[in-house]
PDB file of N, CA and C in Angstrom:
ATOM      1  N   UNK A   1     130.876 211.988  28.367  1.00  0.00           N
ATOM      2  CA  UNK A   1     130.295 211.880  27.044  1.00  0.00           C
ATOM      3  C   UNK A   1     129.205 212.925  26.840  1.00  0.00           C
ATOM      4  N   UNK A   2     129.468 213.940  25.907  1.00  0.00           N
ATOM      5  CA  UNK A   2     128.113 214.531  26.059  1.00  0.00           C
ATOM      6  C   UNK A   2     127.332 214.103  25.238  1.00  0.00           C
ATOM      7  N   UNK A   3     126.139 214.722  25.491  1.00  0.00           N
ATOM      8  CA  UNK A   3     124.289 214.625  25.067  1.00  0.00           C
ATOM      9  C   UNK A   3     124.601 212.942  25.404  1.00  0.00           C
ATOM     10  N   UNK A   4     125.122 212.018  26.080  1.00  0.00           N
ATOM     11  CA  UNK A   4     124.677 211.010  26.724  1.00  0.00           C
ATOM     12  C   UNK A   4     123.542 210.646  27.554  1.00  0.00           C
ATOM     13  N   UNK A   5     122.950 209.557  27.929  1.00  0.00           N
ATOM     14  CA  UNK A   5     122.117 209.223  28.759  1.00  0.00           C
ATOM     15  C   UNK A   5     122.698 209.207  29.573  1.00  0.00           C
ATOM     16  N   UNK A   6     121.772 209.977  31.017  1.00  0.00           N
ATOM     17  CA  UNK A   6     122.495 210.013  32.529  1.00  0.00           C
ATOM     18  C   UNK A   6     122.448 208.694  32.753  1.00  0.00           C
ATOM     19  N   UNK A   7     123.533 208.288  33.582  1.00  0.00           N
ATOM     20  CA  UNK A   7     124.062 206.950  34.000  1.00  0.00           C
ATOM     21  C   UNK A   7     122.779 206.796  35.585  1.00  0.00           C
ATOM     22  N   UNK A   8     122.128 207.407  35.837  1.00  0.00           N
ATOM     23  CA  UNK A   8     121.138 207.637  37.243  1.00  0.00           C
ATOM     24  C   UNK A   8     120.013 208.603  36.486  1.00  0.00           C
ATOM     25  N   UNK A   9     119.094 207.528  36.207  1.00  0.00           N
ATOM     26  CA  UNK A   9     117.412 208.178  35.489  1.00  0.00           C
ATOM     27  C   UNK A   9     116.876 208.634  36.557  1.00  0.00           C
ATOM     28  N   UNK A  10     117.288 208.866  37.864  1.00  0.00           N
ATOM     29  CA  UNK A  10     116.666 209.538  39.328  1.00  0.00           C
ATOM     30  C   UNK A  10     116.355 211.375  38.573  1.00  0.00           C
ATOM     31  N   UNK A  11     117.960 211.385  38.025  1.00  0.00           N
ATOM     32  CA  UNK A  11     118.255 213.046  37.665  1.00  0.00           C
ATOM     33  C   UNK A  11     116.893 213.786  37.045  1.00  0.00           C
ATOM     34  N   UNK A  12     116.699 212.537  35.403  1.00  0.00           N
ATOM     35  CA  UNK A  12     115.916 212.794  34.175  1.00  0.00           C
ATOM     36  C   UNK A  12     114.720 212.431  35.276  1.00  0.00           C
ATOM     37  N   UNK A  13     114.177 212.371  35.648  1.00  0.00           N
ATOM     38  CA  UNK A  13     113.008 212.385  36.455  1.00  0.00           C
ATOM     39  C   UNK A  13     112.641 213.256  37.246  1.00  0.00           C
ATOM     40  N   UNK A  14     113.774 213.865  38.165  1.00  0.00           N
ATOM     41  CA  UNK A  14     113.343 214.904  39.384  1.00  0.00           C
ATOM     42  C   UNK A  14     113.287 215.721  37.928  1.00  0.00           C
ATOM     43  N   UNK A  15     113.796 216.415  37.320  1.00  0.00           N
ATOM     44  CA  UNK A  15     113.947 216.958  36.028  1.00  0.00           C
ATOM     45  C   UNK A  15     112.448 217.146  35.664  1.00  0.00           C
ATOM     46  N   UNK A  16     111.536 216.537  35.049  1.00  0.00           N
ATOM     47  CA  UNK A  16     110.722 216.001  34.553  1.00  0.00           C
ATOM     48  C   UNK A  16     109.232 216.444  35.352  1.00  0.00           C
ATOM     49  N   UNK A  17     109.885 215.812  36.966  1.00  0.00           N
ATOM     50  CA  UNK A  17     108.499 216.532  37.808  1.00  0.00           C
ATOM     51  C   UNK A  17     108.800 217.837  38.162  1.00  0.00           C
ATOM     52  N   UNK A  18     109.819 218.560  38.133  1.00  0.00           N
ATOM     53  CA  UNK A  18     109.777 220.160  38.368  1.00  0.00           C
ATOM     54  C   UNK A  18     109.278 220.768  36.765  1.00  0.00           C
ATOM     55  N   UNK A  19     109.554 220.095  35.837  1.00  0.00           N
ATOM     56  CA  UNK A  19     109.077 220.819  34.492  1.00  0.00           C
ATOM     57  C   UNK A  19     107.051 220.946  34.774  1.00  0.00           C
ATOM     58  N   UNK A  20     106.608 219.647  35.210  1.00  0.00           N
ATOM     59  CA  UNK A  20     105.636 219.233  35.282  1.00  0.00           C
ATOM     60  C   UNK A  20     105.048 219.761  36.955  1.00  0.00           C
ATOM     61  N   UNK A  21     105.711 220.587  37.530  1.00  0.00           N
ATOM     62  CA  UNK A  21     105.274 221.685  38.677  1.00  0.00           C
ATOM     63  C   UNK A  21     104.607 222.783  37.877  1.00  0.00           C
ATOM     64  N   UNK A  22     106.335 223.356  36.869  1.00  0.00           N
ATOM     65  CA  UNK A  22     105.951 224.543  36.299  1.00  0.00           C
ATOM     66  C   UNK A  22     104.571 224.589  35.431  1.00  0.00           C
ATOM     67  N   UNK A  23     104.349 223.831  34.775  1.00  0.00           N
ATOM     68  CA  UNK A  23     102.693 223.341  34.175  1.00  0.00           C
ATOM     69  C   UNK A  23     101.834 223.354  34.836  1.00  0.00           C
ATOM     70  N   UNK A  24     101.749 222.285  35.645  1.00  0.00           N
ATOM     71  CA  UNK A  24     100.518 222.469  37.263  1.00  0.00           C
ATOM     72  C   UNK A  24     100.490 224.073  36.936  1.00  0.00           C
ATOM     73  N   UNK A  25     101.517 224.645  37.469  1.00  0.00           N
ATOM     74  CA  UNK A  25     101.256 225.824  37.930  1.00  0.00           C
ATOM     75  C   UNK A  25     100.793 227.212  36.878  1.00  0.00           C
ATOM     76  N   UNK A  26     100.997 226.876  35.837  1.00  0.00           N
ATOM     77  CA  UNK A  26     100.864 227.608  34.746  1.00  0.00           C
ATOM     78  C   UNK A  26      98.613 226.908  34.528  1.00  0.00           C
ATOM     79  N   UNK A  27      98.567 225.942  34.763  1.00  0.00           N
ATOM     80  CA  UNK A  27      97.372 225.779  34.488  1.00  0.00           C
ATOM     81  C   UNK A  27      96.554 226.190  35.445  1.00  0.00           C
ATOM     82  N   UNK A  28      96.811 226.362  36.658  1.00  0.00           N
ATOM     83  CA  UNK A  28      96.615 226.943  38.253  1.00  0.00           C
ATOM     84  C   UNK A  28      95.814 228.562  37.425  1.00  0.00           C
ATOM     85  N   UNK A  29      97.596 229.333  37.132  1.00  0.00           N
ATOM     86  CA  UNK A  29      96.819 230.583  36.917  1.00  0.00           C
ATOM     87  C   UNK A  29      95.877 230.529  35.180  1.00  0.00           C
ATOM     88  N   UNK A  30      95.924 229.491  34.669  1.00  0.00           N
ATOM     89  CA  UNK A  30      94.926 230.070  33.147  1.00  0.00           C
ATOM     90  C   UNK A  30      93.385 229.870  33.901  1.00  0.00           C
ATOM     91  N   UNK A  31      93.735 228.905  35.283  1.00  0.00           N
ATOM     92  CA  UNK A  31      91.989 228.838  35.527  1.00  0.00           C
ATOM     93  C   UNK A  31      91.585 229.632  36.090  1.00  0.00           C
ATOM     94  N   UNK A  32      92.589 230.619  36.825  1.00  0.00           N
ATOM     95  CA  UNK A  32      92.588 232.132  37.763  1.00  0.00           C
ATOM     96  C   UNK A  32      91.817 233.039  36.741  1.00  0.00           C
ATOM     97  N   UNK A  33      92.882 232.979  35.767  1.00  0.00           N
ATOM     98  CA  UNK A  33      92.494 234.241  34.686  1.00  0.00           C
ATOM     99  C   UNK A  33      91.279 233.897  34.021  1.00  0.00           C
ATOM    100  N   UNK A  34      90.953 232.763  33.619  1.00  0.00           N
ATOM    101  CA  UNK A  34      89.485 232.571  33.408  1.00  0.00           C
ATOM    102  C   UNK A  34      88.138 232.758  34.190  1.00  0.00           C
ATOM    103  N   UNK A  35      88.407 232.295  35.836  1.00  0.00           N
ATOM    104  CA  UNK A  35      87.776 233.266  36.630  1.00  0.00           C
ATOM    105  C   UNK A  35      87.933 233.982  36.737  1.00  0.00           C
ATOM    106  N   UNK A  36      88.653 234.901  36.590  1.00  0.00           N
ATOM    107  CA  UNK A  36      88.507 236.640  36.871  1.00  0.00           C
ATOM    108  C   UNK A  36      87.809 237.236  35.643  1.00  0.00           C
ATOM    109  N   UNK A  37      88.181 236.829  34.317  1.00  0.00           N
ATOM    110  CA  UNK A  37      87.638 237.644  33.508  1.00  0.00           C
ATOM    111  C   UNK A  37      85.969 237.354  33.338  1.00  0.00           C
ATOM    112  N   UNK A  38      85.663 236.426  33.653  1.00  0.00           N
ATOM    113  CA  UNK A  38      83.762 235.654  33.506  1.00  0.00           C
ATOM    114  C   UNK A  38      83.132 235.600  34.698  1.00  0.00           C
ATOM    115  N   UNK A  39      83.926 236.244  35.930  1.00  0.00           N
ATOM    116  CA  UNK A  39      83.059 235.840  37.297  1.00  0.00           C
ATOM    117  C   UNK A  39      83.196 237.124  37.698  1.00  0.00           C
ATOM    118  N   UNK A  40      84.113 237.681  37.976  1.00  0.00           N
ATOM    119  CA  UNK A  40      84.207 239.090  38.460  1.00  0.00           C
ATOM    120  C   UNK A  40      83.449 240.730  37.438  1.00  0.00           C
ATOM    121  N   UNK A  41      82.608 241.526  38.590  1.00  0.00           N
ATOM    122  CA  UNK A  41      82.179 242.099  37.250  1.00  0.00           C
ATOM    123  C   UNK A  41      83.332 243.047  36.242  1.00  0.00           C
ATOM    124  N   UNK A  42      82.512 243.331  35.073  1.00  0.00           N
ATOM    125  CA  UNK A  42      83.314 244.301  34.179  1.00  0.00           C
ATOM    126  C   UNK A  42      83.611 245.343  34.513  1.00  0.00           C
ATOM    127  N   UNK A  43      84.565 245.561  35.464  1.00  0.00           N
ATOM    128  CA  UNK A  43      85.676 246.672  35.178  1.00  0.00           C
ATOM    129  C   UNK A  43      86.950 246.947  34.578  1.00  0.00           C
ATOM    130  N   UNK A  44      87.908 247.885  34.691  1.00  0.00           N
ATOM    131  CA  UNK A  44      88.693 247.785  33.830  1.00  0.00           C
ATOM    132  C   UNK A  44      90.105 247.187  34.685  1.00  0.00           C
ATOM    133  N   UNK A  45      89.635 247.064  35.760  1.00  0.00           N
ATOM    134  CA  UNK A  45      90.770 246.630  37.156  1.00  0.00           C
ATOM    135  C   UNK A  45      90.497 245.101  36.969  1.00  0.00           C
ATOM    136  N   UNK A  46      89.358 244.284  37.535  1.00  0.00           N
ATOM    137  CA  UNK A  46      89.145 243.080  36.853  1.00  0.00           C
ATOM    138  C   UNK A  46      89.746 242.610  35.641  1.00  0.00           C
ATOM    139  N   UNK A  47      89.447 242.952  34.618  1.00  0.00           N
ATOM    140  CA  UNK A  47      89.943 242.821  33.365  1.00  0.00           C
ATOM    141  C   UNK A  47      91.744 242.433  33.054  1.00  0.00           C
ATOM    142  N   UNK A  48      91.576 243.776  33.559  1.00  0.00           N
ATOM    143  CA  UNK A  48      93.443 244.150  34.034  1.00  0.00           C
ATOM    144  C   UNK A  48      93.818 242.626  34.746  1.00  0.00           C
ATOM    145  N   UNK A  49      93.810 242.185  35.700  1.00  0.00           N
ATOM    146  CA  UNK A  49      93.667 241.310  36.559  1.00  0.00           C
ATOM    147  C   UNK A  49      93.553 240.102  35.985  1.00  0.00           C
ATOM    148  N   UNK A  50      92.944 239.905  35.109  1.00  0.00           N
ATOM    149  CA  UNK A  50      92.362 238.814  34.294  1.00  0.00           C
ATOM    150  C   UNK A  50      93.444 238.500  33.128  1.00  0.00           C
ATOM    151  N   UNK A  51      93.623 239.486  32.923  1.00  0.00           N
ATOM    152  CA  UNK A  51      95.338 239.151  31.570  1.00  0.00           C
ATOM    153  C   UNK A  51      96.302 239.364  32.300  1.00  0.00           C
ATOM    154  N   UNK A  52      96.375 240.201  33.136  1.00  0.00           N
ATOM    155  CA  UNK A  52      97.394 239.450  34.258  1.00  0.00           C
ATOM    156  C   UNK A  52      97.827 238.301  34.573  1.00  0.00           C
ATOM    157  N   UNK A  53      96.904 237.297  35.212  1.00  0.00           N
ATOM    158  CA  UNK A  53      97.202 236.187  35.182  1.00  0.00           C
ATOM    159  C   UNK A  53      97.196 235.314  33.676  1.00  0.00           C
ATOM    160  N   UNK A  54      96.678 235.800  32.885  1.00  0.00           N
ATOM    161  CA  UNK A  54      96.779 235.245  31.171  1.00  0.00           C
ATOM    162  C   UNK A  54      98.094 235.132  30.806  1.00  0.00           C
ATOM    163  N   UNK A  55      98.768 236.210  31.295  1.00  0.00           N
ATOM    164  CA  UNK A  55     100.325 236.691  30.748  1.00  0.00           C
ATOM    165  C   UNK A  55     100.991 235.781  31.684  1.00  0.00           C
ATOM    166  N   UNK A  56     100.534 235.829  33.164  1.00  0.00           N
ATOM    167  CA  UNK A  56     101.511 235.097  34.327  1.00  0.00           C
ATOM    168  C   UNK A  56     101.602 233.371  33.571  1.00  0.00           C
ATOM    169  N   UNK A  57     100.382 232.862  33.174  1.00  0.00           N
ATOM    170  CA  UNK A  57     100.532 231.724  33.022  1.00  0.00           C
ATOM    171  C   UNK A  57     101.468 231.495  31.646  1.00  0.00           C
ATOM    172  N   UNK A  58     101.098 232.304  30.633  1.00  0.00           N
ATOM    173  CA  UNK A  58     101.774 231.777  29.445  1.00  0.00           C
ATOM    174  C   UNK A  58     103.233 231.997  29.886  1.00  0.00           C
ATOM    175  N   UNK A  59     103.774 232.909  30.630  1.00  0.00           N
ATOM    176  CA  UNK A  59     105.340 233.344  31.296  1.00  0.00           C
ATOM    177  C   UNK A  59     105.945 231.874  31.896  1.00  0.00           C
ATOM    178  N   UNK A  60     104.784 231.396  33.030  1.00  0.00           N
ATOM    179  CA  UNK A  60     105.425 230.255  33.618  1.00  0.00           C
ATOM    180  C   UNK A  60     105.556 229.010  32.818  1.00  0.00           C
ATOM    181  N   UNK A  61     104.270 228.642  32.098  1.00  0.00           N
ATOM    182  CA  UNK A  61     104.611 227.485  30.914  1.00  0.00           C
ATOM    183  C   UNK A  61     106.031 227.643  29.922  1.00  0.00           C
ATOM    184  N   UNK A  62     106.382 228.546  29.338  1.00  0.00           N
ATOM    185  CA  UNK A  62     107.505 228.925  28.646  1.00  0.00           C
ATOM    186  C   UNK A  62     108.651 229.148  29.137  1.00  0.00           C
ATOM    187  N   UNK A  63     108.605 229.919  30.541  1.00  0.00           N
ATOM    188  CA  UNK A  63     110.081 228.877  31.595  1.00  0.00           C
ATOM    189  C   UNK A  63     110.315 227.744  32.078  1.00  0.00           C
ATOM    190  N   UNK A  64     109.172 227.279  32.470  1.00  0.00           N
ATOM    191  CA  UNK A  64     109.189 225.670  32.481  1.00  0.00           C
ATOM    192  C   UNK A  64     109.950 225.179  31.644  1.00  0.00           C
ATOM    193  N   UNK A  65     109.315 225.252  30.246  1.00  0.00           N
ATOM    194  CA  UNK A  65     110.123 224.609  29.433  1.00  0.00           C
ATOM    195  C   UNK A  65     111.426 224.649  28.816  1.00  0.00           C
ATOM    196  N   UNK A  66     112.059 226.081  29.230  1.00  0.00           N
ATOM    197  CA  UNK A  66     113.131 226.420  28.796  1.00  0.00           C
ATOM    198  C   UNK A  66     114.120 225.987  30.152  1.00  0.00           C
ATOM    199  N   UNK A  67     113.622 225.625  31.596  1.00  0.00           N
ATOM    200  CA  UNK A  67     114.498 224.937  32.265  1.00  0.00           C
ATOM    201  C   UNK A  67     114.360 223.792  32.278  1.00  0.00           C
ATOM    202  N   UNK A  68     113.571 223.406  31.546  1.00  0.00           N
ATOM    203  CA  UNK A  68     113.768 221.652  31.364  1.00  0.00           C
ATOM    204  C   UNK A  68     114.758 221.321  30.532  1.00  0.00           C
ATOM    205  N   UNK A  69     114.619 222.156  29.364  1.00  0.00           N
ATOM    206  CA  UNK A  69     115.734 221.915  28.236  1.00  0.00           C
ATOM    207  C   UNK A  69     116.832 222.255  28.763  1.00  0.00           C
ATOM    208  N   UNK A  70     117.224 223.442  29.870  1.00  0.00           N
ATOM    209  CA  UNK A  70     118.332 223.796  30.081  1.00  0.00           C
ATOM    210  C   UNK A  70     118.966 222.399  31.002  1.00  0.00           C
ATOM    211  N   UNK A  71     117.996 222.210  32.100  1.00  0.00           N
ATOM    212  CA  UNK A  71     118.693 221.470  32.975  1.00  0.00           C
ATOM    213  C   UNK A  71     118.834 220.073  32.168  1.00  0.00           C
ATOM    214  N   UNK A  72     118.096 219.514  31.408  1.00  0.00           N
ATOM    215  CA  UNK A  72     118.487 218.318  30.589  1.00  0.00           C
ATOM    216  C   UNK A  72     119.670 218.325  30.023  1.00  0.00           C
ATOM    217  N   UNK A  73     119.808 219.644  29.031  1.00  0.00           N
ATOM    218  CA  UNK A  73     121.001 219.450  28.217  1.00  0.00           C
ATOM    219  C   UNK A  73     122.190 219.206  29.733  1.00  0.00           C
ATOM    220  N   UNK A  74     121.899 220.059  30.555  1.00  0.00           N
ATOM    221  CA  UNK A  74     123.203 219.920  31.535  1.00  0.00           C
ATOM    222  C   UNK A  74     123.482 218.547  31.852  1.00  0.00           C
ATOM    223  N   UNK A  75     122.390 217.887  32.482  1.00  0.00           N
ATOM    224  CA  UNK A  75     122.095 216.349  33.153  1.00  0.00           C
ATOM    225  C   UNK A  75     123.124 215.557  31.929  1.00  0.00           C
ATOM    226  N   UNK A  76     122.679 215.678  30.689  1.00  0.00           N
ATOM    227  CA  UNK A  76     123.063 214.891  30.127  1.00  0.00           C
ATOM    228  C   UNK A  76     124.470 215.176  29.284  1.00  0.00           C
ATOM    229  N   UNK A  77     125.504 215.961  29.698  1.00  0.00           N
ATOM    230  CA  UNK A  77     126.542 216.594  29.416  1.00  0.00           C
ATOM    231  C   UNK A  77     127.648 216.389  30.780  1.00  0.00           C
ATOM    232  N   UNK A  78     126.626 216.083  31.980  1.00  0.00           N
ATOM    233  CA  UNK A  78     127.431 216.079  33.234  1.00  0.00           C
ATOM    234  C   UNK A  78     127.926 217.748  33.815  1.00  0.00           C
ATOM    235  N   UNK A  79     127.066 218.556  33.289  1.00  0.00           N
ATOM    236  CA  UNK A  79     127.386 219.963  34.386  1.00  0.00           C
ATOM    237  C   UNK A  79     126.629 220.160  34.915  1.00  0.00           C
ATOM    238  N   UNK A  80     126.858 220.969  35.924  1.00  0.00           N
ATOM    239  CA  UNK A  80     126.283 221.425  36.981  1.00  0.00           C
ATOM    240  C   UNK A  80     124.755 222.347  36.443  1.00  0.00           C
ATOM    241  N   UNK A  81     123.926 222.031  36.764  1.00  0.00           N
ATOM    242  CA  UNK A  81     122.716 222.920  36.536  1.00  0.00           C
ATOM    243  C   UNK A  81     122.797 224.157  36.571  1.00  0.00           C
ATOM    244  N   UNK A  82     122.152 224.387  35.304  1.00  0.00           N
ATOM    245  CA  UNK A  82     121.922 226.171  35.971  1.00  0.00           C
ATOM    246  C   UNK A  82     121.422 227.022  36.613  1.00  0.00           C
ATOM    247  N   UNK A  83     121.425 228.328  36.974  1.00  0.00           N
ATOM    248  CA  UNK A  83     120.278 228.504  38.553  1.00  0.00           C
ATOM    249  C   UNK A  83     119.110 229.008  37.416  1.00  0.00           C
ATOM    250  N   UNK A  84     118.302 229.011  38.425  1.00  0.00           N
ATOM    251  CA  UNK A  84     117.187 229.316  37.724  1.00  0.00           C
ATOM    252  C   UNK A  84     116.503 230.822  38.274  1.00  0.00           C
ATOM    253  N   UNK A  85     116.179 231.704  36.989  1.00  0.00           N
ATOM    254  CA  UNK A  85     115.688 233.160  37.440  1.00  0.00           C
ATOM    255  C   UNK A  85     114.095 233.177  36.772  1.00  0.00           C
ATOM    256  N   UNK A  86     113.252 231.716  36.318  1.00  0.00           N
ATOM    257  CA  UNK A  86     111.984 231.938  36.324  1.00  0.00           C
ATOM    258  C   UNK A  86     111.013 232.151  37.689  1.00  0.00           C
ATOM    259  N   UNK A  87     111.640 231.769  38.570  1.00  0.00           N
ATOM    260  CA  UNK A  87     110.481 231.517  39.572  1.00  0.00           C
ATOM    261  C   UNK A  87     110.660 233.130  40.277  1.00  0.00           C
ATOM    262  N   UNK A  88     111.627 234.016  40.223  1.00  0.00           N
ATOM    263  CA  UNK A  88     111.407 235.134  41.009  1.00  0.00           C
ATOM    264  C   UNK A  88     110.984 236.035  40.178  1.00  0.00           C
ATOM    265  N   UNK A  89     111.258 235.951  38.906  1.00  0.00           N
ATOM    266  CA  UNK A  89     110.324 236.637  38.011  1.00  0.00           C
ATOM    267  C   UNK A  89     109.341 236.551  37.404  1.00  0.00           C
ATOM    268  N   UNK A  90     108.389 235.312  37.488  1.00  0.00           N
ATOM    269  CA  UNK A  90     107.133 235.381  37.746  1.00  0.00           C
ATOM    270  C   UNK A  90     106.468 235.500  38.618  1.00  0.00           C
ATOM    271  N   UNK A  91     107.340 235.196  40.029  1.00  0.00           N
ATOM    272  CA  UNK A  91     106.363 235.739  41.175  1.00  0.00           C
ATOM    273  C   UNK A  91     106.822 237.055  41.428  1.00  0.00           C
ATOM    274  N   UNK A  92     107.529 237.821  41.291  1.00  0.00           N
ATOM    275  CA  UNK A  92     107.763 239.216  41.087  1.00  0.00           C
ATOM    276  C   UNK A  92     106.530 239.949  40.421  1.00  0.00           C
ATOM    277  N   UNK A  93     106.583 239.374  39.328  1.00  0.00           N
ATOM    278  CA  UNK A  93     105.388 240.172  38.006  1.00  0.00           C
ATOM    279  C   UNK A  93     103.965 239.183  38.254  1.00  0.00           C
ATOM    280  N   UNK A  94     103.853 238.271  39.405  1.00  0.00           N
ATOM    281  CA  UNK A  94     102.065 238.102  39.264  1.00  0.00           C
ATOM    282  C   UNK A  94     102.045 239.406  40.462  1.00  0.00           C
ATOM    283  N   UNK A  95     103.140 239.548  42.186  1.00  0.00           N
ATOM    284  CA  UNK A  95     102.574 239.749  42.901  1.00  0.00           C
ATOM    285  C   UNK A  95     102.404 241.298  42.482  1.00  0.00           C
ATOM    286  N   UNK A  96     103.136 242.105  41.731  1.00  0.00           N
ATOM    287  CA  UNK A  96     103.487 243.600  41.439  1.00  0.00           C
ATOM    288  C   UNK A  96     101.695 243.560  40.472  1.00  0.00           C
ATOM    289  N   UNK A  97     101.334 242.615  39.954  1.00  0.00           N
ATOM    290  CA  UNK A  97     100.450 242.955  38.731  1.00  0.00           C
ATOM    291  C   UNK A  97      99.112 242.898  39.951  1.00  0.00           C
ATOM    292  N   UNK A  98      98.904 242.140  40.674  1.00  0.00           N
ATOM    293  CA  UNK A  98      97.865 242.025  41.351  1.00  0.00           C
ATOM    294  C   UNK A  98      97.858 243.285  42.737  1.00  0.00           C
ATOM    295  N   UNK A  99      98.828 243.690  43.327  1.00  0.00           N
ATOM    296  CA  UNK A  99      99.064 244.899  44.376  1.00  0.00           C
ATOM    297  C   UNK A  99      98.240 245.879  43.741  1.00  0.00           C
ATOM    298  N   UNK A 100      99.261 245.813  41.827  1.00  0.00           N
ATOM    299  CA  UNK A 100      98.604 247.501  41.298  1.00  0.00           C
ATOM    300  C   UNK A 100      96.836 247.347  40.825  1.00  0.00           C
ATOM    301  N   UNK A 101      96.502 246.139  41.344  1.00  0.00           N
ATOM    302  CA  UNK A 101      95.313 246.079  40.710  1.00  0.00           C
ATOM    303  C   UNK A 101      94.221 246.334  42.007  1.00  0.00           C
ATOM    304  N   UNK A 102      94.642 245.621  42.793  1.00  0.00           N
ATOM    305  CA  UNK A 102      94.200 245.836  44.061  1.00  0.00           C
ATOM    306  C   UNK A 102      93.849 246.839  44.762  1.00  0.00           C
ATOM    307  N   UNK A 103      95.204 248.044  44.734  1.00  0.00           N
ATOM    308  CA  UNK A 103      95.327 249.149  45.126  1.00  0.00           C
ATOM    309  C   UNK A 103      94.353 250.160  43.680  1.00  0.00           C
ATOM    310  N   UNK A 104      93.808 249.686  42.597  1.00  0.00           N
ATOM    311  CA  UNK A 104      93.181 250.571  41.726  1.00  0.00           C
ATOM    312  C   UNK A 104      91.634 250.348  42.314  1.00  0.00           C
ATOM    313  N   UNK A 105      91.526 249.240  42.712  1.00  0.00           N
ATOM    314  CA  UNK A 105      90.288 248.663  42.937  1.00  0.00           C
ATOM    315  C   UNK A 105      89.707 249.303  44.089  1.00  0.00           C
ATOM    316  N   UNK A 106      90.419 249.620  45.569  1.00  0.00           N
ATOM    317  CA  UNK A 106      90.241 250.008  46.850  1.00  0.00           C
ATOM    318  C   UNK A 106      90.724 251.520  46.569  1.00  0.00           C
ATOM    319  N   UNK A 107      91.161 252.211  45.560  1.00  0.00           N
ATOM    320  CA  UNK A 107      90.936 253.697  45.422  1.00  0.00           C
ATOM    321  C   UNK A 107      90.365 254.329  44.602  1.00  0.00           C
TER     322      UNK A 107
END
């Protein structure tokens, strides 16, 4: 039956706490980027650094939510989940954003 209720609310739940990881973790880096930009002094590497993680977090909140919806609609259709390409591309683009910041900072 699709857009049915899963017959096992275990699914809509593990579901639910990985959406609610991706959040944790999106609020993780807005408190990063808020320390960096008010604690660290004003440079333009800091700064850099500081919307770095601004961008990382709003990236991870907005995949979160787009694999919640994805994997729901699946759960509740009975297919197989889809894989998921948020988590290597936000940790791709925090660790690449913080290296080049790092490496501006120590040269």
């Amino acid at each position: 039956m699709p857009g049915s209720d899963p017959t096992d609310p275990r699914y809509s739940l593990a579901n639910e706490r990985t959406f609610l990881a991706y959040e944790r973790t999106a609020v993780g880096l807005l408190v990063a980027a808020v320390g960096a930009l008010n604690l660290l002094r004003d440079s333009w590497a800091e700064t850099l650094l500081g919307v770095a993680l601004l961008v990382a977090a709003a990236l991870t909140a907005a995949l979160g939510m787009r694999r919640y919806r994805e994997a729901d609609a699946a759960i509740r259709e009975g297919r197989a989940l889809p894989p998921s390409t948020a988590v290597p591309v936000v940790f791709t683009t925090v660790v690449v954003l913080v290296l080049l910041v790092g490496l501006s900072v120590v040269v």
